[in-house]
PDB file of N, CA and C in Angstrom:
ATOM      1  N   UNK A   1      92.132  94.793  84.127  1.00  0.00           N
ATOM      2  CA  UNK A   1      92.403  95.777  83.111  1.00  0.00           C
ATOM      3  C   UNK A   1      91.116  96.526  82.799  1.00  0.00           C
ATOM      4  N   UNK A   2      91.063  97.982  82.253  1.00  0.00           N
ATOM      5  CA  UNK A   2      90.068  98.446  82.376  1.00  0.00           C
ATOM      6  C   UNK A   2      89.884  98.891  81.108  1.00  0.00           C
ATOM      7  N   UNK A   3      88.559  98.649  80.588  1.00  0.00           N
ATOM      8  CA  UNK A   3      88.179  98.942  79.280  1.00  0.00           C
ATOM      9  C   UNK A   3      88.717 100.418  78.904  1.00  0.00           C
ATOM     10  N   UNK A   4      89.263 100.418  77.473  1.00  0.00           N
ATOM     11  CA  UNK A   4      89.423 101.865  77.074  1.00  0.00           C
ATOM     12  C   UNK A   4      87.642 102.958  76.750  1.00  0.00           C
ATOM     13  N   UNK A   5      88.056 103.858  77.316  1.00  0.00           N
ATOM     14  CA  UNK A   5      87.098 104.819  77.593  1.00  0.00           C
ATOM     15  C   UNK A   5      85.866 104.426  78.157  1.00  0.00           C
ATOM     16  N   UNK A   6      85.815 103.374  79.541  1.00  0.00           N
ATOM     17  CA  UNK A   6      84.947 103.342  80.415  1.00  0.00           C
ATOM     18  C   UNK A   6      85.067 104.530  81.373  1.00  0.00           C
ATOM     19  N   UNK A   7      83.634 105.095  82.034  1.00  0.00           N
ATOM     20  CA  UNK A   7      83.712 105.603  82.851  1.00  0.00           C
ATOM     21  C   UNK A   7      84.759 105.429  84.258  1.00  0.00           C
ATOM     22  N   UNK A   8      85.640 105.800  84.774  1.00  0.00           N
ATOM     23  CA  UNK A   8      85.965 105.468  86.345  1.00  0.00           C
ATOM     24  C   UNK A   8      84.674 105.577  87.129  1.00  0.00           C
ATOM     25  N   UNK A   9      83.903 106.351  87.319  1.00  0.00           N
ATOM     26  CA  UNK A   9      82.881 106.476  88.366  1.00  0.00           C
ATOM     27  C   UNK A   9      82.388 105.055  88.260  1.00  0.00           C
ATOM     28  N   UNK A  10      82.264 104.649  87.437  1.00  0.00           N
ATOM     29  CA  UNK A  10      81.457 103.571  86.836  1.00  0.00           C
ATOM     30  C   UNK A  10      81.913 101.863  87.247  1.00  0.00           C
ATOM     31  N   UNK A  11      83.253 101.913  87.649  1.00  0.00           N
ATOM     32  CA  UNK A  11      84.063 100.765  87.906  1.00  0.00           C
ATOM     33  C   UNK A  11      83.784 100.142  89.232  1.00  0.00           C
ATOM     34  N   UNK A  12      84.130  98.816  89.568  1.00  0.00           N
ATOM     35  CA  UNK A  12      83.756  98.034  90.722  1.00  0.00           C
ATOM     36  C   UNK A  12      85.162  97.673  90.902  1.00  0.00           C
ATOM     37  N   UNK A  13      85.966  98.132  92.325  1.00  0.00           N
ATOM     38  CA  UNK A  13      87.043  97.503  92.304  1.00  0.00           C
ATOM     39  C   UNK A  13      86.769  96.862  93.601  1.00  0.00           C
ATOM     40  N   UNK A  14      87.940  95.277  93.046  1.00  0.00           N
ATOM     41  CA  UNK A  14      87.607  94.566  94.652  1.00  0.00           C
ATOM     42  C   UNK A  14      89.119  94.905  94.674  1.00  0.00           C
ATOM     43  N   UNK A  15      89.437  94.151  96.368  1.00  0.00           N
ATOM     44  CA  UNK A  15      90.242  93.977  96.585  1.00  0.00           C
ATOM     45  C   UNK A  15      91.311  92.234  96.677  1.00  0.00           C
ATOM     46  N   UNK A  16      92.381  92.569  95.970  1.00  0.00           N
ATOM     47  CA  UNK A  16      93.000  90.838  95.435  1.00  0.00           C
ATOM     48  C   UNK A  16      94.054  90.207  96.429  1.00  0.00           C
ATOM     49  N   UNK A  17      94.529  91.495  97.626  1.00  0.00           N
ATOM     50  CA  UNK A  17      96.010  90.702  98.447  1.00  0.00           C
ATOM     51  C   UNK A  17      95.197  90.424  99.857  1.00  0.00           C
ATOM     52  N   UNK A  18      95.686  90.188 100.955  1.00  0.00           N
ATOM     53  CA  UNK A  18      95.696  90.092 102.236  1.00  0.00           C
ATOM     54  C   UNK A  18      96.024  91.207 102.576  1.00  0.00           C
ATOM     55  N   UNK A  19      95.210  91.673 103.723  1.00  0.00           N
ATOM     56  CA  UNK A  19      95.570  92.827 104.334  1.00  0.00           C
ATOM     57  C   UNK A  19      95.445  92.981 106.003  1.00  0.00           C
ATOM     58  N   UNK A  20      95.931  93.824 106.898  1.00  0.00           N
ATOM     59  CA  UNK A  20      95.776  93.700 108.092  1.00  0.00           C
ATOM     60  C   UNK A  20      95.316  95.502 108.170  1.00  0.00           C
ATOM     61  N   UNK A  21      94.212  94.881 109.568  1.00  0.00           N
ATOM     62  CA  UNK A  21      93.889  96.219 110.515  1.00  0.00           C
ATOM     63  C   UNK A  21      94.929  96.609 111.442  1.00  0.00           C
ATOM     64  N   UNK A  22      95.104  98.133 111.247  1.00  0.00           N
ATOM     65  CA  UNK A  22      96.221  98.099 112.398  1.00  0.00           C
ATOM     66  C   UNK A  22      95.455  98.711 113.413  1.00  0.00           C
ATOM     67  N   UNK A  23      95.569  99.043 114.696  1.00  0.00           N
ATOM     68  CA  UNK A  23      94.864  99.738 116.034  1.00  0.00           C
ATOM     69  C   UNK A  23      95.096 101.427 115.594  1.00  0.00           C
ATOM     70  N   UNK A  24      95.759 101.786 114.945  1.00  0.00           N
ATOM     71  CA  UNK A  24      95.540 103.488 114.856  1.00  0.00           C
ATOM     72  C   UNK A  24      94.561 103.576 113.428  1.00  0.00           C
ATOM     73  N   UNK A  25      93.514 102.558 112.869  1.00  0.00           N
ATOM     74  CA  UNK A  25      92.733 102.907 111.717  1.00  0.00           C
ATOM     75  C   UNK A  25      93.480 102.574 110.654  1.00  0.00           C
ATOM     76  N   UNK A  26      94.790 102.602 110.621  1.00  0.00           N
ATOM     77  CA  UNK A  26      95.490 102.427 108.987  1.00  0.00           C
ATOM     78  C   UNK A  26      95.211 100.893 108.844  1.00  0.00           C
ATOM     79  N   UNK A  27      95.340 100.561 107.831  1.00  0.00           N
ATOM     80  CA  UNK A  27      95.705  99.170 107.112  1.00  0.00           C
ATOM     81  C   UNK A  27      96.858  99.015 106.223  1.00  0.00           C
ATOM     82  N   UNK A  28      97.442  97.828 106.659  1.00  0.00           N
ATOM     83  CA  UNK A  28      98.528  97.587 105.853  1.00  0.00           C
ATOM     84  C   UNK A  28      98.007  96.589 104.712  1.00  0.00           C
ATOM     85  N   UNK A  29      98.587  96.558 103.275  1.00  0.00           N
ATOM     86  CA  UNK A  29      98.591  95.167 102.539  1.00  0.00           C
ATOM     87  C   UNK A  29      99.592  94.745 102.051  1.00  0.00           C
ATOM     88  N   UNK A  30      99.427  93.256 101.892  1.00  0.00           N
ATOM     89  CA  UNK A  30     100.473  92.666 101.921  1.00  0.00           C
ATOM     90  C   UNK A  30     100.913  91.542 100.387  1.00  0.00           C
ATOM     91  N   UNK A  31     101.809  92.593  99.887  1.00  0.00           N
ATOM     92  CA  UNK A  31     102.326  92.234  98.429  1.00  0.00           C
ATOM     93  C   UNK A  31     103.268  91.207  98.249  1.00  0.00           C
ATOM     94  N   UNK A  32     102.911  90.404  97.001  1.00  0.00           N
ATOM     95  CA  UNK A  32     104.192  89.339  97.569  1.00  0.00           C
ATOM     96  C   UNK A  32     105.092  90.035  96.913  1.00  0.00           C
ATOM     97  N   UNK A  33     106.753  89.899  97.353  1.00  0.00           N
ATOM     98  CA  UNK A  33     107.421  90.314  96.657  1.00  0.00           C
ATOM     99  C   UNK A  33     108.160  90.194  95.412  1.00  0.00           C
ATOM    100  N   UNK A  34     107.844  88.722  95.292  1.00  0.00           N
ATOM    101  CA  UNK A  34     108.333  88.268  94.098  1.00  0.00           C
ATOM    102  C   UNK A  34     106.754  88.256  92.953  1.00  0.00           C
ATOM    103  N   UNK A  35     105.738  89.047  92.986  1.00  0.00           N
ATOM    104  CA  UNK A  35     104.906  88.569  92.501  1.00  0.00           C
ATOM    105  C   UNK A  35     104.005  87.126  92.583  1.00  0.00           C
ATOM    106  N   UNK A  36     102.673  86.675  92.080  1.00  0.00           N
ATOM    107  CA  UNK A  36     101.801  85.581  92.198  1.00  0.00           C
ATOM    108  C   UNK A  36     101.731  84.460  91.422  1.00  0.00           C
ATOM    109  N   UNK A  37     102.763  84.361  90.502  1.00  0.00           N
ATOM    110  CA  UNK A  37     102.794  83.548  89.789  1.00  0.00           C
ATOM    111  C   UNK A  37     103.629  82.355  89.822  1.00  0.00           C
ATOM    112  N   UNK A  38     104.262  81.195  89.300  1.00  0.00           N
ATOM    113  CA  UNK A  38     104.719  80.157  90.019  1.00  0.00           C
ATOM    114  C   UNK A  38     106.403  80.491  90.431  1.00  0.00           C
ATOM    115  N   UNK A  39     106.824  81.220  89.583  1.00  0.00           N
ATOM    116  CA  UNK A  39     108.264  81.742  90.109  1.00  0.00           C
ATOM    117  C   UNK A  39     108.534  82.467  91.023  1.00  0.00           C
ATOM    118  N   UNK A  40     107.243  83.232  90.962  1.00  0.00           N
ATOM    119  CA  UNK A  40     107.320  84.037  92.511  1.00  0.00           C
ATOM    120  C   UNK A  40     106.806  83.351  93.262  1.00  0.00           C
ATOM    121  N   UNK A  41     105.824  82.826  93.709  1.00  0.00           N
ATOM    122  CA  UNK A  41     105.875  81.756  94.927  1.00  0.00           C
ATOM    123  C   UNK A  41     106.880  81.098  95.143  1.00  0.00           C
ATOM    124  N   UNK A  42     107.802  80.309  94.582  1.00  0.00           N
ATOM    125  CA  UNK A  42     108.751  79.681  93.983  1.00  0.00           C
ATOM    126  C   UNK A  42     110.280  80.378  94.911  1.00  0.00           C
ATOM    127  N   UNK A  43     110.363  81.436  94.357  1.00  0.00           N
ATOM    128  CA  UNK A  43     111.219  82.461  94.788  1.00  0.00           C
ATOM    129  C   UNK A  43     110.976  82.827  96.260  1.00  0.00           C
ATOM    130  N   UNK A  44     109.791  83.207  96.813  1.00  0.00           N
ATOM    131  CA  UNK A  44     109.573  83.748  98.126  1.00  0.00           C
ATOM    132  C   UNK A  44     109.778  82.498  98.929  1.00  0.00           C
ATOM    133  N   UNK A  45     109.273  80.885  98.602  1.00  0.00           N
ATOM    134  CA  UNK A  45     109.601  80.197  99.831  1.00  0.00           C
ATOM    135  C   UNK A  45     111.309  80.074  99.505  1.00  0.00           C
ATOM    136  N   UNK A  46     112.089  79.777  98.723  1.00  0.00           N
ATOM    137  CA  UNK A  46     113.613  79.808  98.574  1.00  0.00           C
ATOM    138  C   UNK A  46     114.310  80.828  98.997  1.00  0.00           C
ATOM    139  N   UNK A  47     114.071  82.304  99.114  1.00  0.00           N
ATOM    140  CA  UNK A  47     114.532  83.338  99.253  1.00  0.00           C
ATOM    141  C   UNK A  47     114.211  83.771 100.363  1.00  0.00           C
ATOM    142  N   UNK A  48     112.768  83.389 100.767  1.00  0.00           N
ATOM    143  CA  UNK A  48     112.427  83.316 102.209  1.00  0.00           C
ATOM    144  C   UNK A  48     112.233  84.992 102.547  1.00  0.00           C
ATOM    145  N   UNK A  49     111.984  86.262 101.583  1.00  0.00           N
ATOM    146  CA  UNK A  49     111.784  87.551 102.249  1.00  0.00           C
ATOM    147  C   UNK A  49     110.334  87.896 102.280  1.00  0.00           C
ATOM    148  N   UNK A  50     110.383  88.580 103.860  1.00  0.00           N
ATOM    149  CA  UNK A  50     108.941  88.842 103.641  1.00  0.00           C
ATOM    150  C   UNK A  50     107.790  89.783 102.753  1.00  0.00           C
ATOM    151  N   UNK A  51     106.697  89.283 102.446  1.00  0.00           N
ATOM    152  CA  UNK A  51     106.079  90.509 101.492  1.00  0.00           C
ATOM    153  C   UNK A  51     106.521  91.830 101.879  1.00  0.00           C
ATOM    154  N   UNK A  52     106.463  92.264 100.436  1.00  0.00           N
ATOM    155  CA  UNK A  52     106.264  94.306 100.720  1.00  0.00           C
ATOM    156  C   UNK A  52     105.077  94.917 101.743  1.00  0.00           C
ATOM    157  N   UNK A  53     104.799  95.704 102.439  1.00  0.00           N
ATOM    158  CA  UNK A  53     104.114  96.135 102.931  1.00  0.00           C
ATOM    159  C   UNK A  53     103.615  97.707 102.579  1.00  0.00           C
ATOM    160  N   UNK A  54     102.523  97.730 101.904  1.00  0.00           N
ATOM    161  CA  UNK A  54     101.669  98.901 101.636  1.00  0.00           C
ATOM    162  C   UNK A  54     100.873  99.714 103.005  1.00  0.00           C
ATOM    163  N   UNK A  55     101.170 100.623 103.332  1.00  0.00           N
ATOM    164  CA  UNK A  55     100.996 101.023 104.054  1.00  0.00           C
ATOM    165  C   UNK A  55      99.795 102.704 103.692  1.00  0.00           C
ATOM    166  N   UNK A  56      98.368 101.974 104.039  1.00  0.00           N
ATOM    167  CA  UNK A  56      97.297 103.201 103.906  1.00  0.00           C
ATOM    168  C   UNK A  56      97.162 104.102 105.243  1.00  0.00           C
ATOM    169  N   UNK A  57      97.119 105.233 104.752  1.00  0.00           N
ATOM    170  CA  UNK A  57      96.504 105.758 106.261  1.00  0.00           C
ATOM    171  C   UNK A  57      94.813 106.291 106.472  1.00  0.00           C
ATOM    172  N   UNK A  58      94.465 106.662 106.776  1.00  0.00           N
ATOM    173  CA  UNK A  58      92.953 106.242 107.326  1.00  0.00           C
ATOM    174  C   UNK A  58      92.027 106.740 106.518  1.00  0.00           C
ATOM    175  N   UNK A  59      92.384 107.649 105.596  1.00  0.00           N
ATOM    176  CA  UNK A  59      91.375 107.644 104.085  1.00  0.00           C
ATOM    177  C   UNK A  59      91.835 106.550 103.487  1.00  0.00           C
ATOM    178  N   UNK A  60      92.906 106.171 103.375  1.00  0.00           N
ATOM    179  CA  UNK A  60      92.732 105.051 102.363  1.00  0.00           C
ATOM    180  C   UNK A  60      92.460 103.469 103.415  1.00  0.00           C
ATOM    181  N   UNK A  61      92.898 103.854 103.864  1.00  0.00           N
ATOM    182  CA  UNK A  61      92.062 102.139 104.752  1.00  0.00           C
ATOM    183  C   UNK A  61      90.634 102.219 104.499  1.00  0.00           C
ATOM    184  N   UNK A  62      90.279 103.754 104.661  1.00  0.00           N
ATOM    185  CA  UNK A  62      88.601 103.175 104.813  1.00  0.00           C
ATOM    186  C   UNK A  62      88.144 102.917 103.461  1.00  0.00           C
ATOM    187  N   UNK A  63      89.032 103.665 102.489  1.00  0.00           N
ATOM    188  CA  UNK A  63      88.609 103.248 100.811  1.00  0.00           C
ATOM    189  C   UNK A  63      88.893 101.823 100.565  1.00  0.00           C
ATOM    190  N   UNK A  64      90.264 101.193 101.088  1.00  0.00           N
ATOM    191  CA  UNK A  64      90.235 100.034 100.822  1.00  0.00           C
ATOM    192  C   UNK A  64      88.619  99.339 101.715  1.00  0.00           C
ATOM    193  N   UNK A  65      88.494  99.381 102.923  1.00  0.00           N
ATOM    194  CA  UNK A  65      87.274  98.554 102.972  1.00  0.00           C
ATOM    195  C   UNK A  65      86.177  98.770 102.054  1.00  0.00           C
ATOM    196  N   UNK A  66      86.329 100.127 101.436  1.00  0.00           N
ATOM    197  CA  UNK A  66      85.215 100.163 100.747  1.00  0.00           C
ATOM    198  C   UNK A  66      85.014  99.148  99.617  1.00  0.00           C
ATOM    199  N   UNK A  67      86.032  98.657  98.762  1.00  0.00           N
ATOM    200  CA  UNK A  67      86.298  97.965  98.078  1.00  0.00           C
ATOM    201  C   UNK A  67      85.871  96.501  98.006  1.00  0.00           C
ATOM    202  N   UNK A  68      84.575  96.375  98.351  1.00  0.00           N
ATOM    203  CA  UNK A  68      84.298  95.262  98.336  1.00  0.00           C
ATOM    204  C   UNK A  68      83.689  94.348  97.362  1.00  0.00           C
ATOM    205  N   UNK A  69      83.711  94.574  95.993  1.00  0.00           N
ATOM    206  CA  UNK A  69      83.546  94.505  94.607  1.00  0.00           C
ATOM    207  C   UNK A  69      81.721  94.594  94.324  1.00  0.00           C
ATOM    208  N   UNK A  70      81.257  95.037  95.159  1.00  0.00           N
ATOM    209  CA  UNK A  70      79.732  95.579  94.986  1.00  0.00           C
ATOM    210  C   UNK A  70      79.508  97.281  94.900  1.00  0.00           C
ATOM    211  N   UNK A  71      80.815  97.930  95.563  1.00  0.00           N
ATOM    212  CA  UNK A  71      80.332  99.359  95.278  1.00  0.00           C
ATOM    213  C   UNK A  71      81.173  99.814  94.530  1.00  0.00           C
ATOM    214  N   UNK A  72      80.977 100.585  93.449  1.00  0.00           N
ATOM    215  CA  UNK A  72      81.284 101.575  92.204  1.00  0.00           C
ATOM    216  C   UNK A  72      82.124 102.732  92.912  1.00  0.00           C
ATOM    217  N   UNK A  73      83.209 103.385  92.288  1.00  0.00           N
ATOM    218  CA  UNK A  73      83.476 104.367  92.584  1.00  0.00           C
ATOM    219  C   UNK A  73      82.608 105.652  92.940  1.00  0.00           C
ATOM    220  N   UNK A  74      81.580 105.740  92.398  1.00  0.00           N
ATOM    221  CA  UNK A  74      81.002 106.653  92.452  1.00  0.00           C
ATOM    222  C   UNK A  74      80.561 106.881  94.030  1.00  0.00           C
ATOM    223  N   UNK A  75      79.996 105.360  94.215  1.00  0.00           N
ATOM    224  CA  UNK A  75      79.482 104.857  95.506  1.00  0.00           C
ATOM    225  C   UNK A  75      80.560 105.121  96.573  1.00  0.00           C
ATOM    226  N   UNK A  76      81.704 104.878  96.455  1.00  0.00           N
ATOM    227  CA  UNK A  76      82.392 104.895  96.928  1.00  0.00           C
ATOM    228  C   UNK A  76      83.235 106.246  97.634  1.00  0.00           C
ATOM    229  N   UNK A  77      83.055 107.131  96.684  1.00  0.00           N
ATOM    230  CA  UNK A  77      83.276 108.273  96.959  1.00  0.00           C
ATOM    231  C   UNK A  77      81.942 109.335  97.934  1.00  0.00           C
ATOM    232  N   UNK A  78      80.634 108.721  97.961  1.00  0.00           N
ATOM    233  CA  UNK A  78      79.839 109.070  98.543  1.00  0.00           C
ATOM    234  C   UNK A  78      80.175 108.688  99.766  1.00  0.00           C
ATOM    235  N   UNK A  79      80.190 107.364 100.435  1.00  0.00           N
ATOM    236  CA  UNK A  79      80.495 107.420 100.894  1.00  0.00           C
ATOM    237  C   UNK A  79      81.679 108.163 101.933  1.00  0.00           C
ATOM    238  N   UNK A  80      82.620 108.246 101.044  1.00  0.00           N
ATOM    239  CA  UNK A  80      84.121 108.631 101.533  1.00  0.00           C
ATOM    240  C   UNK A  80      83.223 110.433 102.443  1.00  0.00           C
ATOM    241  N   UNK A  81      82.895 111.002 100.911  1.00  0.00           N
ATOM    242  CA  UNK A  81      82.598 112.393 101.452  1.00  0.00           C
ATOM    243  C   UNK A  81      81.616 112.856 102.836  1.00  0.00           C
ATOM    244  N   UNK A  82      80.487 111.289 103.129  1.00  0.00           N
ATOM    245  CA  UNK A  82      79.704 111.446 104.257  1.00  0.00           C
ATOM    246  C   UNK A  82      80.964 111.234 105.710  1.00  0.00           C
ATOM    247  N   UNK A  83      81.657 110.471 105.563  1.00  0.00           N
ATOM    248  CA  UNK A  83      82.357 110.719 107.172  1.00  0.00           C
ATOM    249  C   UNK A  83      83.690 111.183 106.866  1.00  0.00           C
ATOM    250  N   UNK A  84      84.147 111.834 105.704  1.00  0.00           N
ATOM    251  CA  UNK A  84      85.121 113.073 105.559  1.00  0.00           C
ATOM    252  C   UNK A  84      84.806 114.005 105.605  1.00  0.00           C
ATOM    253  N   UNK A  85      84.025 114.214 105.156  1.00  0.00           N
ATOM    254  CA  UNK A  85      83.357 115.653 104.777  1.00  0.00           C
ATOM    255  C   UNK A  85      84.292 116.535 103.621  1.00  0.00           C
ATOM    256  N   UNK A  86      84.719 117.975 104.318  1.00  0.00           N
ATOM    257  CA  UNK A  86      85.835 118.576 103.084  1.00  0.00           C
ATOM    258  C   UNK A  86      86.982 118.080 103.012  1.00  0.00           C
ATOM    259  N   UNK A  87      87.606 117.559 104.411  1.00  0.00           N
ATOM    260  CA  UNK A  87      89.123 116.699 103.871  1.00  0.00           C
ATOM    261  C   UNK A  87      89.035 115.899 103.331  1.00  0.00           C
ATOM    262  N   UNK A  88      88.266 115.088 102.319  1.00  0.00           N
ATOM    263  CA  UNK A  88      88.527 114.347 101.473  1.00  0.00           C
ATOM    264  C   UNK A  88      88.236 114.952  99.981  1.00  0.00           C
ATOM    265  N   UNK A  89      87.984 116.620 100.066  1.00  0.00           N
ATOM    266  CA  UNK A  89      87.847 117.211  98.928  1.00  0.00           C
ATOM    267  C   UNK A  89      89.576 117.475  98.314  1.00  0.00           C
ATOM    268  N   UNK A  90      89.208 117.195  96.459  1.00  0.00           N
ATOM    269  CA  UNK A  90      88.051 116.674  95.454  1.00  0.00           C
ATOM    270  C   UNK A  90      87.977 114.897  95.603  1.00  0.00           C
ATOM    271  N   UNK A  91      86.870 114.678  96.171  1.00  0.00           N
ATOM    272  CA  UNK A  91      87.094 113.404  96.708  1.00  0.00           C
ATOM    273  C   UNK A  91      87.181 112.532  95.485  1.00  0.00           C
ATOM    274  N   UNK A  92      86.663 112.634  93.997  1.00  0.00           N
ATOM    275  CA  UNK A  92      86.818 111.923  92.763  1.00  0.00           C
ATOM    276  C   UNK A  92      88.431 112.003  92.249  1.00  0.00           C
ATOM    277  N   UNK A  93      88.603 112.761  92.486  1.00  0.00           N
ATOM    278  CA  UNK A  93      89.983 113.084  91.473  1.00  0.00           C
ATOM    279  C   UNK A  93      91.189 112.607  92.374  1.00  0.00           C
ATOM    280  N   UNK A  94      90.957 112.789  93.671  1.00  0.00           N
ATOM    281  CA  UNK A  94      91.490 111.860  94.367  1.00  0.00           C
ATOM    282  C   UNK A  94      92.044 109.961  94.474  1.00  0.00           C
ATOM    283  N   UNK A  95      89.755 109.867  94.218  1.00  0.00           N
ATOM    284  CA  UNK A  95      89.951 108.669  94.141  1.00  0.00           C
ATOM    285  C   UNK A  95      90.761 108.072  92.524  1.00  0.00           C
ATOM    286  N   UNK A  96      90.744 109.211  91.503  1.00  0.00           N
ATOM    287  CA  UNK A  96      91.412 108.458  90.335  1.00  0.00           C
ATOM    288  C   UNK A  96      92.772 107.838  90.242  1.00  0.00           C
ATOM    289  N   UNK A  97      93.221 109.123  91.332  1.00  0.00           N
ATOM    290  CA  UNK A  97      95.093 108.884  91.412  1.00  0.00           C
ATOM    291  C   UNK A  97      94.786 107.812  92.569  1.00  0.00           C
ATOM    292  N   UNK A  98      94.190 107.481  93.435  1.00  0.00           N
ATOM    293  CA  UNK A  98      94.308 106.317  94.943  1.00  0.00           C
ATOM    294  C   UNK A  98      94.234 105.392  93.801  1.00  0.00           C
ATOM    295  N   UNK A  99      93.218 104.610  93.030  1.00  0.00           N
ATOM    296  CA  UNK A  99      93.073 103.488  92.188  1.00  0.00           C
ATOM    297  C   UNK A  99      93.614 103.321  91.131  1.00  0.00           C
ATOM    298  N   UNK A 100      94.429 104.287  90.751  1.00  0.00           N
ATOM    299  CA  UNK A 100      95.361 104.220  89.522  1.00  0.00           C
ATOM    300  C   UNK A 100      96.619 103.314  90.319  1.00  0.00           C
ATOM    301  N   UNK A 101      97.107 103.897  91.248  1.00  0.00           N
ATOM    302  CA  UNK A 101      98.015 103.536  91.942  1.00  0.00           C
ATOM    303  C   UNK A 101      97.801 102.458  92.655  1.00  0.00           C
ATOM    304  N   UNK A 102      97.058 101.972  92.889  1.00  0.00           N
ATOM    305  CA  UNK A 102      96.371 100.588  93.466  1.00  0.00           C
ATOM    306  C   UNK A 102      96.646  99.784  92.550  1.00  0.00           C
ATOM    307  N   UNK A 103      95.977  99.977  91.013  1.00  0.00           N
ATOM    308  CA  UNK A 103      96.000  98.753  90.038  1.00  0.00           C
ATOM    309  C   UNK A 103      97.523  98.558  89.798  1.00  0.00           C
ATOM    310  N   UNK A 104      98.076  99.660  89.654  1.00  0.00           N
ATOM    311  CA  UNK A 104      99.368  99.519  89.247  1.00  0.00           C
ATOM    312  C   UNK A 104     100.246  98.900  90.005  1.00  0.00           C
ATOM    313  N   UNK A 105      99.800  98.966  91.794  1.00  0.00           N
ATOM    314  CA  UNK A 105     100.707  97.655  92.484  1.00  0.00           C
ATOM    315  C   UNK A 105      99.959  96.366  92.637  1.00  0.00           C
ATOM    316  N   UNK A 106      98.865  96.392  91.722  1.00  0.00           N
ATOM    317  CA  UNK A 106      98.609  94.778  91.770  1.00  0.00           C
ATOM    318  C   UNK A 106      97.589  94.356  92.711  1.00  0.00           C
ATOM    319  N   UNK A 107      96.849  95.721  93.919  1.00  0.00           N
ATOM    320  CA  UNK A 107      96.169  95.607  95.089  1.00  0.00           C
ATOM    321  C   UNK A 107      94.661  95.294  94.328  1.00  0.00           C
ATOM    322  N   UNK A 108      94.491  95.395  93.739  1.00  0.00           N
ATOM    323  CA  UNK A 108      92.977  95.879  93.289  1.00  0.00           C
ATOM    324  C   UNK A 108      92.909  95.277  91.639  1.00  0.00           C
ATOM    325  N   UNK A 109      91.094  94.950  91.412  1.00  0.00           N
ATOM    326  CA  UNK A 109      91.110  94.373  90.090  1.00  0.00           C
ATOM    327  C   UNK A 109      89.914  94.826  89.953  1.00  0.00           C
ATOM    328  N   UNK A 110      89.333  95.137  88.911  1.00  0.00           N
ATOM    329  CA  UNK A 110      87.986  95.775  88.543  1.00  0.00           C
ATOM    330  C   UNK A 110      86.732  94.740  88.256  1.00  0.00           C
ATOM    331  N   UNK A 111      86.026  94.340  88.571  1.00  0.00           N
ATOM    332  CA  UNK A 111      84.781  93.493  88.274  1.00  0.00           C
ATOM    333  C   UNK A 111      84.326  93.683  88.000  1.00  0.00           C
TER     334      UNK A 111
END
């Protein structure tokens, strides 16, 4: 959860699920579907379906690696913009809606 009126630039997000490399650059991650808690574990071996699958394509795979709970958004977006260049322009405002939407499926936690 993220403090009210912290900077975003300012945030460290790691990453919290399992994820796979795929051979065309994307990464998939892998959500449980019943959620992490004992009913959802609970539920997924009884019900037996496999996780959801999040599916990034190659800006966001490489943001997810970026995510390694040592670099800051800010950092992060530097990065992004050195081997994007303008297609990843506005690369911040971007990254607000990519990590909004991250926390909100549960992929990502702020440190």
């Amino acid at each position: 959860m993220t403090k009210r009126g912290a900077n975003l630039l300012d945030m460290i997000p790691e990453r919290t699920k399992p994820f796979r490399d795929e051979e065309n650059g994307t990464v998939t991650v892998l959500v449980p579907r019943f959620g992490d808690g004992r009913v959802g574990r609970f539920l997924q071996k009884f019900v037996g379906k496999a996780p959801i699958s999040l599916h990034l394509d190659e800006i966001g795979a490489e943001t997810w690696h970026l995510c390694d709970g040592r670099r800051s958004i800010y950092e992060i977006g530097g990065c992004l913009e050195a081997k994007f260049g303008e297609r990843i322009d506005p690369v911040y405002e971007r990254l607000g809606v990519f990590f909004h939407r991250m926390r909100r499926a549960g992929v990502i936690d702020w440190r």
